[in-house]
C-alpha atoms as a PDB file:
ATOM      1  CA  UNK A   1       0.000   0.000   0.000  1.00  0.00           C
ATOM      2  CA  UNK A   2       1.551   3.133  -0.619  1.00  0.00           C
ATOM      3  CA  UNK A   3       0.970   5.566   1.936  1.00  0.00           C
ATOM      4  CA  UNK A   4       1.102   8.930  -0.085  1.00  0.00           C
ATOM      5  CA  UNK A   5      -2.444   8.001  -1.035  1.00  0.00           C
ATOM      6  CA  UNK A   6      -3.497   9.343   1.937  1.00  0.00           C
ATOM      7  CA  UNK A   7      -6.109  12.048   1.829  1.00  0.00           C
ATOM      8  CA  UNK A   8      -7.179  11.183  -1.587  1.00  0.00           C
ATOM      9  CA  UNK A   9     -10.634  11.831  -1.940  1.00  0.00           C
ATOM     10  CA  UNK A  10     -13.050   9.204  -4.212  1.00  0.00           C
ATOM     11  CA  UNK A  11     -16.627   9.511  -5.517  1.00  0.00           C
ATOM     12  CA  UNK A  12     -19.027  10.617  -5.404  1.00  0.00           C
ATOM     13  CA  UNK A  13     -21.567   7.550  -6.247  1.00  0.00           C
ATOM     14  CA  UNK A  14     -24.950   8.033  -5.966  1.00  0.00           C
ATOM     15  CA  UNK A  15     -26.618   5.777  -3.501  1.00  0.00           C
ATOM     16  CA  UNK A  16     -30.595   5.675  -3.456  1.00  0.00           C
ATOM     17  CA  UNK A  17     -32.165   3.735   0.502  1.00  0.00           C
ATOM     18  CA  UNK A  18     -34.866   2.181  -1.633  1.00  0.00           C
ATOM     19  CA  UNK A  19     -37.643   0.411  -0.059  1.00  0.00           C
ATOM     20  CA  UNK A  20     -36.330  -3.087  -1.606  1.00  0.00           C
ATOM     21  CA  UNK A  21     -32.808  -2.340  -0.094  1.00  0.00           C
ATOM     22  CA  UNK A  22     -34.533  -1.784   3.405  1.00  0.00           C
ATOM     23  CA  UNK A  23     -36.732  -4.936   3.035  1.00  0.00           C
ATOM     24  CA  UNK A  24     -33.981  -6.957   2.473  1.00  0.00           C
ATOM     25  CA  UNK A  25     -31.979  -5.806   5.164  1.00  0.00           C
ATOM     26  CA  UNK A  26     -34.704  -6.112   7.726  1.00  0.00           C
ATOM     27  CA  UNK A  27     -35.400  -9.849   5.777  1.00  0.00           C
ATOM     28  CA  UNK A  28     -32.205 -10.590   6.834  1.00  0.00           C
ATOM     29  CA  UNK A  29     -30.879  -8.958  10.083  1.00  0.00           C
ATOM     30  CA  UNK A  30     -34.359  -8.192  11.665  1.00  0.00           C
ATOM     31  CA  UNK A  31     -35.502  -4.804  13.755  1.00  0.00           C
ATOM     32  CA  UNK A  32     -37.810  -1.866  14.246  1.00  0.00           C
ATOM     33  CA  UNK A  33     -39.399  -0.163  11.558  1.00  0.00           C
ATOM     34  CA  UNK A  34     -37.350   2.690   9.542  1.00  0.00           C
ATOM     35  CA  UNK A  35     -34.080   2.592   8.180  1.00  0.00           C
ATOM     36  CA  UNK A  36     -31.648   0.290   9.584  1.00  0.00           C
ATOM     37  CA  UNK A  37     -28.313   1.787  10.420  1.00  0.00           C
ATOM     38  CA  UNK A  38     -26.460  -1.020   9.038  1.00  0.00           C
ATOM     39  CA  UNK A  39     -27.858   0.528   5.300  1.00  0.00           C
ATOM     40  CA  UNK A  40     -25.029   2.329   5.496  1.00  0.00           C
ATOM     41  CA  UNK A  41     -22.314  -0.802   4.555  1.00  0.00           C
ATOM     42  CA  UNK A  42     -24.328  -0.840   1.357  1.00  0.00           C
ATOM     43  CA  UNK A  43     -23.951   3.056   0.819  1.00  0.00           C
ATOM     44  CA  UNK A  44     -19.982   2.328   1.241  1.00  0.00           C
ATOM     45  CA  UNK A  45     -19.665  -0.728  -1.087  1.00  0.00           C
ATOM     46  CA  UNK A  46     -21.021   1.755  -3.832  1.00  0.00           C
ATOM     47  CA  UNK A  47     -17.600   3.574  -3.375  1.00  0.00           C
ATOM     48  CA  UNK A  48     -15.045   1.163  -2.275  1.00  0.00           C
ATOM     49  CA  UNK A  49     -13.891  -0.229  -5.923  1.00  0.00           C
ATOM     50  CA  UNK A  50     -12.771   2.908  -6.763  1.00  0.00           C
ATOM     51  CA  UNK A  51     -10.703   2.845  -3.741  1.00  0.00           C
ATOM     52  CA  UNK A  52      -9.816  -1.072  -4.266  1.00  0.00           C
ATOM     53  CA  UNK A  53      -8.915  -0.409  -7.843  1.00  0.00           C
ATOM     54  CA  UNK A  54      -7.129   2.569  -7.652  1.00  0.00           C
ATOM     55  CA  UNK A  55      -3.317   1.799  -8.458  1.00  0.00           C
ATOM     56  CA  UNK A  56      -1.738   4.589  -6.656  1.00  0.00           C
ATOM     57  CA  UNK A  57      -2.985   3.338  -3.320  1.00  0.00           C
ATOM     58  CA  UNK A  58      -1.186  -0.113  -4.546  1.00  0.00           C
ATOM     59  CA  UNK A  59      -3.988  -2.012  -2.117  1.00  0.00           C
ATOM     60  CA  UNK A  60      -3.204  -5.662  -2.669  1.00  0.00           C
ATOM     61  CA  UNK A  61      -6.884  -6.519  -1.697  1.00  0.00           C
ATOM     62  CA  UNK A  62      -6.134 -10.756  -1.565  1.00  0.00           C
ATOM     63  CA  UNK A  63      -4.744  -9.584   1.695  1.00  0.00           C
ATOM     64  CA  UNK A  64      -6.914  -7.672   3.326  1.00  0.00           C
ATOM     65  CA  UNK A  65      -9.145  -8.438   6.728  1.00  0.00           C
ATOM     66  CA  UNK A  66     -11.741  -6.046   7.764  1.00  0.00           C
ATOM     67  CA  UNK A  67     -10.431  -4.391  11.502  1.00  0.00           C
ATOM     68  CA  UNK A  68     -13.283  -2.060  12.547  1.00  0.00           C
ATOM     69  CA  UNK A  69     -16.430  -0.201  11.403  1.00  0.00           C
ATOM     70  CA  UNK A  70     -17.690   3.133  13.170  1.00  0.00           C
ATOM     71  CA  UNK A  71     -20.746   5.002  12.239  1.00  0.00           C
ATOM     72  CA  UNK A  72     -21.975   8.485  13.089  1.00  0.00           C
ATOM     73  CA  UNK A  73     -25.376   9.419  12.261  1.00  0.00           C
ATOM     74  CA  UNK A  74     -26.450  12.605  12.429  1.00  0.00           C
ATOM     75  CA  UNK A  75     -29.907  11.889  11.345  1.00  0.00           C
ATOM     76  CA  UNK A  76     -32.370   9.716  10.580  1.00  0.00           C
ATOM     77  CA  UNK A  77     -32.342   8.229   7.063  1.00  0.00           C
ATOM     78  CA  UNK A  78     -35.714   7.969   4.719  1.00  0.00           C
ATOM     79  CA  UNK A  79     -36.562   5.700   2.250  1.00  0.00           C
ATOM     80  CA  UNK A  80     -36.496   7.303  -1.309  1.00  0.00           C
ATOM     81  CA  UNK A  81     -33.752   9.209  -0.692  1.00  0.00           C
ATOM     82  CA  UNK A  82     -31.147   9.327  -2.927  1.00  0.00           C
ATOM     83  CA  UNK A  83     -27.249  10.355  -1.512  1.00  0.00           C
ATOM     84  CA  UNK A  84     -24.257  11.683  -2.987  1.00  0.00           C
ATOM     85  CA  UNK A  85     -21.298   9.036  -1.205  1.00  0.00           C
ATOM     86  CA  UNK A  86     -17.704  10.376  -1.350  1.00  0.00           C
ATOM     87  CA  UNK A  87     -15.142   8.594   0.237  1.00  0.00           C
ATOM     88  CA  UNK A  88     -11.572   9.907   1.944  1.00  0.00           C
ATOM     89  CA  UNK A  89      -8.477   7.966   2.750  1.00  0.00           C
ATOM     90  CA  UNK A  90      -7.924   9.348   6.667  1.00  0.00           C
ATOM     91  CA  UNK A  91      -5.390   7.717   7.339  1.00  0.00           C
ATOM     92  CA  UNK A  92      -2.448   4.863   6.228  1.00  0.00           C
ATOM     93  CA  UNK A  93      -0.592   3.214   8.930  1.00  0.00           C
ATOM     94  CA  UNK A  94       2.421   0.432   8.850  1.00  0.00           C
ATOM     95  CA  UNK A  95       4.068  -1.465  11.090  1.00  0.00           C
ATOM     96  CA  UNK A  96       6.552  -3.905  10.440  1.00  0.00           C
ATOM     97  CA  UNK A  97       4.850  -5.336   7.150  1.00  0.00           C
ATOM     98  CA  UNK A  98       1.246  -4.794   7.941  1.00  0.00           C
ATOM     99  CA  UNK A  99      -0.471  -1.556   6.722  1.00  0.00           C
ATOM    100  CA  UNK A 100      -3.565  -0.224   8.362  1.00  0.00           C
ATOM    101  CA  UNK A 101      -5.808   1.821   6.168  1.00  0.00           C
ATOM    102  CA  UNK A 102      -8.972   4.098   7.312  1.00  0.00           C
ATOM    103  CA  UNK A 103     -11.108   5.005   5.501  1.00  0.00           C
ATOM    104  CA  UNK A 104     -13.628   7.713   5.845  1.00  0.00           C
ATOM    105  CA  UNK A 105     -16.960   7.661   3.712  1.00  0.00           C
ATOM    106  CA  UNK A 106     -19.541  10.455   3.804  1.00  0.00           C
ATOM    107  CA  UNK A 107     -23.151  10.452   2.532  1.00  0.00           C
ATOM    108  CA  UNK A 108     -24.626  13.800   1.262  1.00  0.00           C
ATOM    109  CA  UNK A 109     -28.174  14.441   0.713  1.00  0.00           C
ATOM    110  CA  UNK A 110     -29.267  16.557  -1.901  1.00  0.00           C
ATOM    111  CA  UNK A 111     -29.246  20.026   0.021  1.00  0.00           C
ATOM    112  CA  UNK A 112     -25.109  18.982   0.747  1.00  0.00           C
ATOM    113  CA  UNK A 113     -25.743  18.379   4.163  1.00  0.00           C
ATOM    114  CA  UNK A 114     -24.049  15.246   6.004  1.00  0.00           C
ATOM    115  CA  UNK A 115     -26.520  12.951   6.640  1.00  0.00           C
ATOM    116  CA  UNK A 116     -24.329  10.272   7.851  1.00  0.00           C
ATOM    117  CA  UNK A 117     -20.074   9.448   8.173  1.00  0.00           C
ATOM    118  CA  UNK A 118     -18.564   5.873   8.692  1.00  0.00           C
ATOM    119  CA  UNK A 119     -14.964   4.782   8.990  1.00  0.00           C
ATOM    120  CA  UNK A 120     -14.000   1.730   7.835  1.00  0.00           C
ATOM    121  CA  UNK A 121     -10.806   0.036   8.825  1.00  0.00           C
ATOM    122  CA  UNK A 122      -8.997  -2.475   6.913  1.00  0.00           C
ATOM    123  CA  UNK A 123      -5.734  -4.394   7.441  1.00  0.00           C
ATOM    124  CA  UNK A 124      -3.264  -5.419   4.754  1.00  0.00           C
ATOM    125  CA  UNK A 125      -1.348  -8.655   6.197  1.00  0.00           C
ATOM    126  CA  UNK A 126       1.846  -9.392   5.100  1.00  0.00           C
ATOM    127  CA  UNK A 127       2.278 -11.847   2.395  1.00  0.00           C
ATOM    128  CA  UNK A 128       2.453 -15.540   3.776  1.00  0.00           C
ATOM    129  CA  UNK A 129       5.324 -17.412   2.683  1.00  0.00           C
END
Protein backbone atom coordinates (compact mmCIF):
# COMPACT_ATOMS: atom_id res chain seq x y z
CA UNK A 1 0.00 0.00 0.00
CA UNK A 2 1.55 3.13 -0.62
CA UNK A 3 0.97 5.57 1.94
CA UNK A 4 1.10 8.93 -0.08
CA UNK A 5 -2.44 8.00 -1.03
CA UNK A 6 -3.50 9.34 1.94
CA UNK A 7 -6.11 12.05 1.83
CA UNK A 8 -7.18 11.18 -1.59
CA UNK A 9 -10.63 11.83 -1.94
CA UNK A 10 -13.05 9.20 -4.21
CA UNK A 11 -16.63 9.51 -5.52
CA UNK A 12 -19.03 10.62 -5.40
CA UNK A 13 -21.57 7.55 -6.25
CA UNK A 14 -24.95 8.03 -5.97
CA UNK A 15 -26.62 5.78 -3.50
CA UNK A 16 -30.59 5.67 -3.46
CA UNK A 17 -32.16 3.73 0.50
CA UNK A 18 -34.87 2.18 -1.63
CA UNK A 19 -37.64 0.41 -0.06
CA UNK A 20 -36.33 -3.09 -1.61
CA UNK A 21 -32.81 -2.34 -0.09
CA UNK A 22 -34.53 -1.78 3.41
CA UNK A 23 -36.73 -4.94 3.03
CA UNK A 24 -33.98 -6.96 2.47
CA UNK A 25 -31.98 -5.81 5.16
CA UNK A 26 -34.70 -6.11 7.73
CA UNK A 27 -35.40 -9.85 5.78
CA UNK A 28 -32.20 -10.59 6.83
CA UNK A 29 -30.88 -8.96 10.08
CA UNK A 30 -34.36 -8.19 11.66
CA UNK A 31 -35.50 -4.80 13.75
CA UNK A 32 -37.81 -1.87 14.25
CA UNK A 33 -39.40 -0.16 11.56
CA UNK A 34 -37.35 2.69 9.54
CA UNK A 35 -34.08 2.59 8.18
CA UNK A 36 -31.65 0.29 9.58
CA UNK A 37 -28.31 1.79 10.42
CA UNK A 38 -26.46 -1.02 9.04
CA UNK A 39 -27.86 0.53 5.30
CA UNK A 40 -25.03 2.33 5.50
CA UNK A 41 -22.31 -0.80 4.55
CA UNK A 42 -24.33 -0.84 1.36
CA UNK A 43 -23.95 3.06 0.82
CA UNK A 44 -19.98 2.33 1.24
CA UNK A 45 -19.66 -0.73 -1.09
CA UNK A 46 -21.02 1.76 -3.83
CA UNK A 47 -17.60 3.57 -3.37
CA UNK A 48 -15.04 1.16 -2.28
CA UNK A 49 -13.89 -0.23 -5.92
CA UNK A 50 -12.77 2.91 -6.76
CA UNK A 51 -10.70 2.85 -3.74
CA UNK A 52 -9.82 -1.07 -4.27
CA UNK A 53 -8.92 -0.41 -7.84
CA UNK A 54 -7.13 2.57 -7.65
CA UNK A 55 -3.32 1.80 -8.46
CA UNK A 56 -1.74 4.59 -6.66
CA UNK A 57 -2.99 3.34 -3.32
CA UNK A 58 -1.19 -0.11 -4.55
CA UNK A 59 -3.99 -2.01 -2.12
CA UNK A 60 -3.20 -5.66 -2.67
CA UNK A 61 -6.88 -6.52 -1.70
CA UNK A 62 -6.13 -10.76 -1.56
CA UNK A 63 -4.74 -9.58 1.69
CA UNK A 64 -6.91 -7.67 3.33
CA UNK A 65 -9.15 -8.44 6.73
CA UNK A 66 -11.74 -6.05 7.76
CA UNK A 67 -10.43 -4.39 11.50
CA UNK A 68 -13.28 -2.06 12.55
CA UNK A 69 -16.43 -0.20 11.40
CA UNK A 70 -17.69 3.13 13.17
CA UNK A 71 -20.75 5.00 12.24
CA UNK A 72 -21.97 8.49 13.09
CA UNK A 73 -25.38 9.42 12.26
CA UNK A 74 -26.45 12.60 12.43
CA UNK A 75 -29.91 11.89 11.35
CA UNK A 76 -32.37 9.72 10.58
CA UNK A 77 -32.34 8.23 7.06
CA UNK A 78 -35.71 7.97 4.72
CA UNK A 79 -36.56 5.70 2.25
CA UNK A 80 -36.50 7.30 -1.31
CA UNK A 81 -33.75 9.21 -0.69
CA UNK A 82 -31.15 9.33 -2.93
CA UNK A 83 -27.25 10.36 -1.51
CA UNK A 84 -24.26 11.68 -2.99
CA UNK A 85 -21.30 9.04 -1.21
CA UNK A 86 -17.70 10.38 -1.35
CA UNK A 87 -15.14 8.59 0.24
CA UNK A 88 -11.57 9.91 1.94
CA UNK A 89 -8.48 7.97 2.75
CA UNK A 90 -7.92 9.35 6.67
CA UNK A 91 -5.39 7.72 7.34
CA UNK A 92 -2.45 4.86 6.23
CA UNK A 93 -0.59 3.21 8.93
CA UNK A 94 2.42 0.43 8.85
CA UNK A 95 4.07 -1.46 11.09
CA UNK A 96 6.55 -3.91 10.44
CA UNK A 97 4.85 -5.34 7.15
CA UNK A 98 1.25 -4.79 7.94
CA UNK A 99 -0.47 -1.56 6.72
CA UNK A 100 -3.56 -0.22 8.36
CA UNK A 101 -5.81 1.82 6.17
CA UNK A 102 -8.97 4.10 7.31
CA UNK A 103 -11.11 5.01 5.50
CA UNK A 104 -13.63 7.71 5.85
CA UNK A 105 -16.96 7.66 3.71
CA UNK A 106 -19.54 10.45 3.80
CA UNK A 107 -23.15 10.45 2.53
CA UNK A 108 -24.63 13.80 1.26
CA UNK A 109 -28.17 14.44 0.71
CA UNK A 110 -29.27 16.56 -1.90
CA UNK A 111 -29.25 20.03 0.02
CA UNK A 112 -25.11 18.98 0.75
CA UNK A 113 -25.74 18.38 4.16
CA UNK A 114 -24.05 15.25 6.00
CA UNK A 115 -26.52 12.95 6.64
CA UNK A 116 -24.33 10.27 7.85
CA UNK A 117 -20.07 9.45 8.17
CA UNK A 118 -18.56 5.87 8.69
CA UNK A 119 -14.96 4.78 8.99
CA UNK A 120 -14.00 1.73 7.84
CA UNK A 121 -10.81 0.04 8.82
CA UNK A 122 -9.00 -2.47 6.91
CA UNK A 123 -5.73 -4.39 7.44
CA UNK A 124 -3.26 -5.42 4.75
CA UNK A 125 -1.35 -8.66 6.20
CA UNK A 126 1.85 -9.39 5.10
CA UNK A 127 2.28 -11.85 2.39
CA UNK A 128 2.45 -15.54 3.78
CA UNK A 129 5.32 -17.41 2.68
Amino acid sequence: MDRTAEGKTYGPVAFEVSAQRVEAFRTLFGGPPGVPPTVLAAAEFTVFPQIIADPELALDFGRVVHGSQEYEIFRPLRIGETFAVDARIASIREKGDTAFLTIETRMRATDGSVAAVAWSSMIEREPIA
